[in-house]
Protein backbone atom coordinates (compact mmCIF):
# COMPACT_ATOMS: atom_id res chain seq x y z
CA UNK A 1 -32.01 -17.12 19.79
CA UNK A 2 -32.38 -13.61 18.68
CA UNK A 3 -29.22 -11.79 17.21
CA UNK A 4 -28.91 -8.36 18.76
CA UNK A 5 -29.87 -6.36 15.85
CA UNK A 6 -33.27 -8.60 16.03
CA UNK A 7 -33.86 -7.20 19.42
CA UNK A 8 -37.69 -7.33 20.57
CA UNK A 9 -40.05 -5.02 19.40
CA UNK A 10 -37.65 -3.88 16.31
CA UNK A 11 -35.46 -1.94 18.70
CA UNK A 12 -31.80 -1.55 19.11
CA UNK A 13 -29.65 -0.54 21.84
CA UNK A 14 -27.07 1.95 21.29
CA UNK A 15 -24.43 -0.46 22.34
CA UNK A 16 -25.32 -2.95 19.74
CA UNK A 17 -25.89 0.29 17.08
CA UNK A 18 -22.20 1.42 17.83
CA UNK A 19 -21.06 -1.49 16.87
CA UNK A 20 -23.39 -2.21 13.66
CA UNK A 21 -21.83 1.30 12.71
CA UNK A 22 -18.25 0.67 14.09
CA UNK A 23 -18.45 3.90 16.28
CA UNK A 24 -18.40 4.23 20.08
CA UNK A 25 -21.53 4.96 21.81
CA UNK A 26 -20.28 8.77 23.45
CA UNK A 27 -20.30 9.62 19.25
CA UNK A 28 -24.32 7.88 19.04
CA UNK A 29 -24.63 10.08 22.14
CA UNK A 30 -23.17 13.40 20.21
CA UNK A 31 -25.20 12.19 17.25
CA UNK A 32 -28.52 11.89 19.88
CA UNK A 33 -27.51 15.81 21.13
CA UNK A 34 -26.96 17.01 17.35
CA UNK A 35 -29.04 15.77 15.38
CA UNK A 36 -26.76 13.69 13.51
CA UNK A 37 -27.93 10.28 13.91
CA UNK A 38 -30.75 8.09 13.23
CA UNK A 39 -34.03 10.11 14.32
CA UNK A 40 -35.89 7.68 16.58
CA UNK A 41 -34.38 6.67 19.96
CA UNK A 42 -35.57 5.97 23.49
CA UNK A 43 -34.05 6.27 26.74
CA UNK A 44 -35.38 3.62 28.40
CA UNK A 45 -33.15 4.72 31.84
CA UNK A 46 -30.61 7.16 32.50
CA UNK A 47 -28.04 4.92 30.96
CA UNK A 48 -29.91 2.46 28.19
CA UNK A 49 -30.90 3.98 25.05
CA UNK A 50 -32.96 2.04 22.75
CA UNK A 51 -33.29 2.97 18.63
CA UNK A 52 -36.10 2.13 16.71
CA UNK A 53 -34.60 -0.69 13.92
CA UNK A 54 -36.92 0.86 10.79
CA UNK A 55 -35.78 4.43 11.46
CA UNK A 56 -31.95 3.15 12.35
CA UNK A 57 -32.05 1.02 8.37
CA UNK A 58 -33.74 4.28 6.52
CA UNK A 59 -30.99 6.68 8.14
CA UNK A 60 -28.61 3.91 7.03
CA UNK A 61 -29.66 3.83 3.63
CA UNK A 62 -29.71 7.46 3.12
CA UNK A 63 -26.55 7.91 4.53
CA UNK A 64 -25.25 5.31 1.84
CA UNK A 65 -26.98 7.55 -0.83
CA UNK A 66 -25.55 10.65 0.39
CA UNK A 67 -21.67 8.80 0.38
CA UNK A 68 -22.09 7.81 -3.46
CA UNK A 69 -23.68 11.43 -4.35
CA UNK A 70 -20.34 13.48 -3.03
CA UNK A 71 -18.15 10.57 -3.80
CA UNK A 72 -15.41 11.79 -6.40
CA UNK A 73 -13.65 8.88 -8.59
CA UNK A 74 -10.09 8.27 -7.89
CA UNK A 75 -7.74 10.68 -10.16
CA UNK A 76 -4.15 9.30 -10.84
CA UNK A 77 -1.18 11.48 -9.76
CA UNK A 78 -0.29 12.47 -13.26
CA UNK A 79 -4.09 13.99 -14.28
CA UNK A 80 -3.85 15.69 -10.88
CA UNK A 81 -0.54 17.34 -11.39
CA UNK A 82 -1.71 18.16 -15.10
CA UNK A 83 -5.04 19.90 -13.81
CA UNK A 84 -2.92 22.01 -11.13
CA UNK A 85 -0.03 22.66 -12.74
CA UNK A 86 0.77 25.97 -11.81
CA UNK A 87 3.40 27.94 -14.40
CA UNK A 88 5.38 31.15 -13.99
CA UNK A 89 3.87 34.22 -14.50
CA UNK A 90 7.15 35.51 -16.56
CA UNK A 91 7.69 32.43 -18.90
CA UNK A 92 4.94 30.34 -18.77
CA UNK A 93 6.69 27.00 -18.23
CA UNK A 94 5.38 24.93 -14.89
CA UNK A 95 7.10 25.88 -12.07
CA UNK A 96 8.30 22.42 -11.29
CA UNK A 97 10.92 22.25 -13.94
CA UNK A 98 11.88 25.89 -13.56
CA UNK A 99 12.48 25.46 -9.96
CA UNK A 100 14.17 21.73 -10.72
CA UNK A 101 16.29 24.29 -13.19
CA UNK A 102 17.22 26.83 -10.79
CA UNK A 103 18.61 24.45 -7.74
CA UNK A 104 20.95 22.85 -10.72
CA UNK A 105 21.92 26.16 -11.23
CA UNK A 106 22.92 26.72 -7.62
CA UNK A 107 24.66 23.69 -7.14
């Protein structure tokens, strides 16, 4: 029995797609309208919409490639208060303490 990603003819429906991809099949249908998606589809009717399983894997791939290229490694919450500290114009210490400083002061 054939799985439904193994679909005759190296085809998949968009049902079975939106599922593969763990989206529902009105965002394949944005993605069809857009531009978005995997190139090669088929409307086989006015409501079954078949995409070709070579192009759907390549767009897959590429998408993968494109997710590790922008991906930025995980930055701990001290580095990323340390890279945008922001200090006072006047004295020069971080604005955090001065401000910590100041409420004690009107307490």
């Amino acid at each position: 029995m054939k799985t439904p990603q193994q679909s005759s003819g190296g085809r998949i429906s968009a049902r079975d797609l939106a599922r593969r991809l763990g989206v529902r099949t009105g965002t394949l249908a944005k993605w069809r309208r857009t531009g978005r998606g995997p190139a090669t589809f088929m409307h086989l009717s006015r409501t079954l919409v078949v995409y070709d399983l070579q192009s759907v894997v390549e767009w897959e791939r590429k998408r993968a490639e494109e997710a590790i290229e922008y991906a930025t490694p995980p930055v701990s919450p001290a580095a990323h208060l340390a890279a945008n500290a922001l200090v006072c114009s006047s004295c020069g210490r971080p604005l955090e303490s001065r401000m910590i400083e100041e409420g004690a002061r009107r307490a």
